[in-house]
N, C-alpha and C. Protein backbone atom coordinates (compact mmCIF):
# COMPACT_ATOMS: atom_id res chain seq x y z
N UNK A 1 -1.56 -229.69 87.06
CA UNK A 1 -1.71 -229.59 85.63
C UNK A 1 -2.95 -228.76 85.32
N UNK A 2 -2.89 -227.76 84.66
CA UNK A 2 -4.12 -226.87 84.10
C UNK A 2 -4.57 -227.53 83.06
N UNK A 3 -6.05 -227.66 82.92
CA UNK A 3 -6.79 -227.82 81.90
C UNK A 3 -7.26 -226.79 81.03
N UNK A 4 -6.67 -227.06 79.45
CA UNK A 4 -7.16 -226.02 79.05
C UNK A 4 -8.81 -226.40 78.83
N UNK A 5 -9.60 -225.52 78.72
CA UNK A 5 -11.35 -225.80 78.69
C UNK A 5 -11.97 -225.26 77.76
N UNK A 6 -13.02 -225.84 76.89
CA UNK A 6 -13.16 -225.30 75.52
C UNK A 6 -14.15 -224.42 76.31
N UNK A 7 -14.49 -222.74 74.98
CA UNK A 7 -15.18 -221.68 75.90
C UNK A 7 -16.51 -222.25 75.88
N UNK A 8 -17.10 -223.52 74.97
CA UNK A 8 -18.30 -223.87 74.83
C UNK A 8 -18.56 -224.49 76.31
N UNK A 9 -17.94 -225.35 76.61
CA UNK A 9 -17.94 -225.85 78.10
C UNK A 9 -18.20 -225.19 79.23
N UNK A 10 -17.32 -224.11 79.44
CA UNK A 10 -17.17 -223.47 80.25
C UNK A 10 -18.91 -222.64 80.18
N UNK A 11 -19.44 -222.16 78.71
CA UNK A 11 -20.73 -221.69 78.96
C UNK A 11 -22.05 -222.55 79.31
N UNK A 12 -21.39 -223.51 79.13
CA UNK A 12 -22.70 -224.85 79.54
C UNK A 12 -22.88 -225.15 80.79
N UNK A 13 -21.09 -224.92 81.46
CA UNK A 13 -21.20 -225.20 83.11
C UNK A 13 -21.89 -223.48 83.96
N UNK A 14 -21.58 -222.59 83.21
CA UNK A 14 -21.81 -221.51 83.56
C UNK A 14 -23.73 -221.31 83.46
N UNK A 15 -24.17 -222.05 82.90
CA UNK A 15 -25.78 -221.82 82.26
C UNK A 15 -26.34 -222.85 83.85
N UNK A 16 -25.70 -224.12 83.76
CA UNK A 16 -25.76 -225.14 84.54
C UNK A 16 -25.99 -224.51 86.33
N UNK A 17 -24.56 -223.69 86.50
CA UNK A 17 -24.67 -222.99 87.71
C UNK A 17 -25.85 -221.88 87.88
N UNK A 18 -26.15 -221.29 86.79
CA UNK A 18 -27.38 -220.53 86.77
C UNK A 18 -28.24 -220.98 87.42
N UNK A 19 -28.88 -222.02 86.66
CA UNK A 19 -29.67 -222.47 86.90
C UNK A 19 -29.99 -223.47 87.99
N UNK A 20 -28.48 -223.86 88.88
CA UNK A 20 -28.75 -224.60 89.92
C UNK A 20 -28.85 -223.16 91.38
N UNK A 21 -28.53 -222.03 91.25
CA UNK A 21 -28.28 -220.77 91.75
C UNK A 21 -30.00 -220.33 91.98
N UNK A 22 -30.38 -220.78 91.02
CA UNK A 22 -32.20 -219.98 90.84
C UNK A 22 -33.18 -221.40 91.17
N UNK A 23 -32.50 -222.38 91.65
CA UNK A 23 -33.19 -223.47 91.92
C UNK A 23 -33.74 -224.10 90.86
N UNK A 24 -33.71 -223.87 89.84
CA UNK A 24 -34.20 -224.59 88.32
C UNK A 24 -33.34 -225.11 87.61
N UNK A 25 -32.73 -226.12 88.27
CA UNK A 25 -31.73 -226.90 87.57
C UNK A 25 -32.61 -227.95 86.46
N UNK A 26 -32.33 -227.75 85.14
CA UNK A 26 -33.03 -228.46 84.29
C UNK A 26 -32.87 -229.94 83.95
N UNK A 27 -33.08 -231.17 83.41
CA UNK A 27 -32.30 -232.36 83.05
C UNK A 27 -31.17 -232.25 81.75
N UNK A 28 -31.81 -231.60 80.98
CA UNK A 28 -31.15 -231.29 79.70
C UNK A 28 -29.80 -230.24 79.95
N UNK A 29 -30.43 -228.95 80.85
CA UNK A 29 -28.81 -228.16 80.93
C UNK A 29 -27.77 -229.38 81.61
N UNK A 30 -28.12 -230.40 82.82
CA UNK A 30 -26.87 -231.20 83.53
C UNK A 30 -26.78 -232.09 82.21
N UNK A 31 -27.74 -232.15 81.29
CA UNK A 31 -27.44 -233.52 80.74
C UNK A 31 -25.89 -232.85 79.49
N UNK A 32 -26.23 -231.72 79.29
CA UNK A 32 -25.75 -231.04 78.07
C UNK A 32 -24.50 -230.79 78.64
N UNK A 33 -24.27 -230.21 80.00
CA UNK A 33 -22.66 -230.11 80.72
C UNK A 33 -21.96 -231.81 80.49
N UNK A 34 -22.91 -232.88 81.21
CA UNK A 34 -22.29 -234.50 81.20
C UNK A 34 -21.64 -234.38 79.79
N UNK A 35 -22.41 -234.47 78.76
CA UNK A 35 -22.39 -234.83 77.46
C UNK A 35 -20.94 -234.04 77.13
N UNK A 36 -21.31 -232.86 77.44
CA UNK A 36 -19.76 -232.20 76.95
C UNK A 36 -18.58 -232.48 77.45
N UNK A 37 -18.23 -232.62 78.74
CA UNK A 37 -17.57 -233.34 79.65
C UNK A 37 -17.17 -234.48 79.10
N UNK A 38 -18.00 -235.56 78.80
CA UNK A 38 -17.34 -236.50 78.42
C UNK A 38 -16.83 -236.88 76.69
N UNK A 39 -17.08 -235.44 76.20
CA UNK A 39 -17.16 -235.41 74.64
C UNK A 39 -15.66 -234.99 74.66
N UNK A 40 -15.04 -233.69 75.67
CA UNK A 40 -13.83 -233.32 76.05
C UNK A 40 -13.55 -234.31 76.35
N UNK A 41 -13.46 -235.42 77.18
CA UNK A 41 -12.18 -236.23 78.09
C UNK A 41 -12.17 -237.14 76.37
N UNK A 42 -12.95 -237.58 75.40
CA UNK A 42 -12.77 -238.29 74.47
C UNK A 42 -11.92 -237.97 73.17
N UNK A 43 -11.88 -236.67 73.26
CA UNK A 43 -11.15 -235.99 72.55
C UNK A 43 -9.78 -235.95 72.82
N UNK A 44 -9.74 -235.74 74.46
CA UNK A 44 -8.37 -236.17 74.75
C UNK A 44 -7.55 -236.71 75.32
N UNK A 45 -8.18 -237.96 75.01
CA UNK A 45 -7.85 -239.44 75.20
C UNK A 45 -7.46 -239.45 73.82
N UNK A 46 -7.92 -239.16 72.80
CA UNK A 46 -7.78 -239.59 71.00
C UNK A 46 -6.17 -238.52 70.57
N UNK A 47 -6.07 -237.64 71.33
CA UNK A 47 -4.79 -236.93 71.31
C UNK A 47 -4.22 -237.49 72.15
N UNK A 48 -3.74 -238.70 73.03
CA UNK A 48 -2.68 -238.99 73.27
C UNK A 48 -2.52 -237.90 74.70
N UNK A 49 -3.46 -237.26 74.91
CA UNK A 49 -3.47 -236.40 76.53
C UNK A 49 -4.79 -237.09 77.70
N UNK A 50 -4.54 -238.00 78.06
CA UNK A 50 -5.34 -238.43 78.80
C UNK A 50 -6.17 -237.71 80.00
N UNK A 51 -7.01 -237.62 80.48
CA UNK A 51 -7.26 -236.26 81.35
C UNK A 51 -8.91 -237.72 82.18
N UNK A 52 -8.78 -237.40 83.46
CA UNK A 52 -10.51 -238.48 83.93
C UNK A 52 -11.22 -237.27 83.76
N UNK A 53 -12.38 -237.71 83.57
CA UNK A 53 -13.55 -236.74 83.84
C UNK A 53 -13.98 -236.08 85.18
N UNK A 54 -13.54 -236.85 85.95
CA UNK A 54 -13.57 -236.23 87.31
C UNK A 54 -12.24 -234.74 87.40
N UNK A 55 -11.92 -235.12 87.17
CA UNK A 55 -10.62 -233.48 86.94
C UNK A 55 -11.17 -232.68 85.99
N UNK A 56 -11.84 -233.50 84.95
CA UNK A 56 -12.16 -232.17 84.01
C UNK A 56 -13.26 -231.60 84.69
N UNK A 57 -14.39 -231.95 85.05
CA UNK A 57 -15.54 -231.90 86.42
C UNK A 57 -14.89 -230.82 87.29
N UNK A 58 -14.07 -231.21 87.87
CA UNK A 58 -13.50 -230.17 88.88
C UNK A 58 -12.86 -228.88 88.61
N UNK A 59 -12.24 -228.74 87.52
CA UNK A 59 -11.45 -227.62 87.31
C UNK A 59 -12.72 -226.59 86.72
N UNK A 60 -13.77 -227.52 86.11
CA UNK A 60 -14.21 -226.95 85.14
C UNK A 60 -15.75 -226.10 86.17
N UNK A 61 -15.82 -226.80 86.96
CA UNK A 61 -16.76 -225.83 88.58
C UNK A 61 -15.92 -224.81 89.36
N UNK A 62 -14.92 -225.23 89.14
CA UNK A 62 -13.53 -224.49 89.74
C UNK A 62 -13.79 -223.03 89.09
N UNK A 63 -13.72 -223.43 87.89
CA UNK A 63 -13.21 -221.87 87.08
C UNK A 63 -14.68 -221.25 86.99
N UNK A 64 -15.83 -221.65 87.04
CA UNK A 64 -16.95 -221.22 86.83
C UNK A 64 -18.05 -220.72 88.49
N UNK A 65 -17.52 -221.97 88.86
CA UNK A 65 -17.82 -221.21 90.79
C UNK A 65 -16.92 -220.00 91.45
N UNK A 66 -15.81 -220.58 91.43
CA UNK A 66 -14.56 -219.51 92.56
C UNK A 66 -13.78 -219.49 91.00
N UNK A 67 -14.01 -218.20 90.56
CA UNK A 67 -13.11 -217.80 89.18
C UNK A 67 -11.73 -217.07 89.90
N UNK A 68 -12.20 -216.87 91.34
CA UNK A 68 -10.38 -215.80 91.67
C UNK A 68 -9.53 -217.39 92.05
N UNK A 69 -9.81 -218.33 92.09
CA UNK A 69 -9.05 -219.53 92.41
C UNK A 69 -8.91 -219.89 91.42
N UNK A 70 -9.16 -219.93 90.37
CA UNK A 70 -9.31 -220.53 89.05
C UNK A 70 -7.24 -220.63 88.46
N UNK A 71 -7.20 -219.71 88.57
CA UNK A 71 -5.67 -219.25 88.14
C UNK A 71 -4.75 -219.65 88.64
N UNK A 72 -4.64 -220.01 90.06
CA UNK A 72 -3.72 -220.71 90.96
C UNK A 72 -3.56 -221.91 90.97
């Protein structure tokens, strides 16, 4: 099942990898990816599309680490 991923997410996990890439992983950038993460799985849980946070977690490093795997 593909997740679709809001583009805000995807730039928070993308800021997140930055910054774990340059060794300055901040509390606030992981705290701001968590927060969104679980702001998505609540949203769609409330639509009747249930999704764990651990899948959204994964797809969502997926598409932002290995982007040529992302699609498959």
């Amino acid at each position: 099942m593909a997740i679709e991923l809001p583009d805000n997410l995807i730039a928070l996990e993308r800021s997140a990898w930055e910054e774990i890439q340059a060794g300055a992983l901040t509390v606030e950038t992981a705290l701001a990816v968590r927060e969104g993460v679980a702001a998505f799985v609540q949203q769609a849980a409330e639509t009747d599309t249930p999704l764990s946070r651990l899948d959204v977690e994964m797809a969502l490093k997926k598409m932002v680490r290995h982007p040529e795997t992302a699609a498959a």
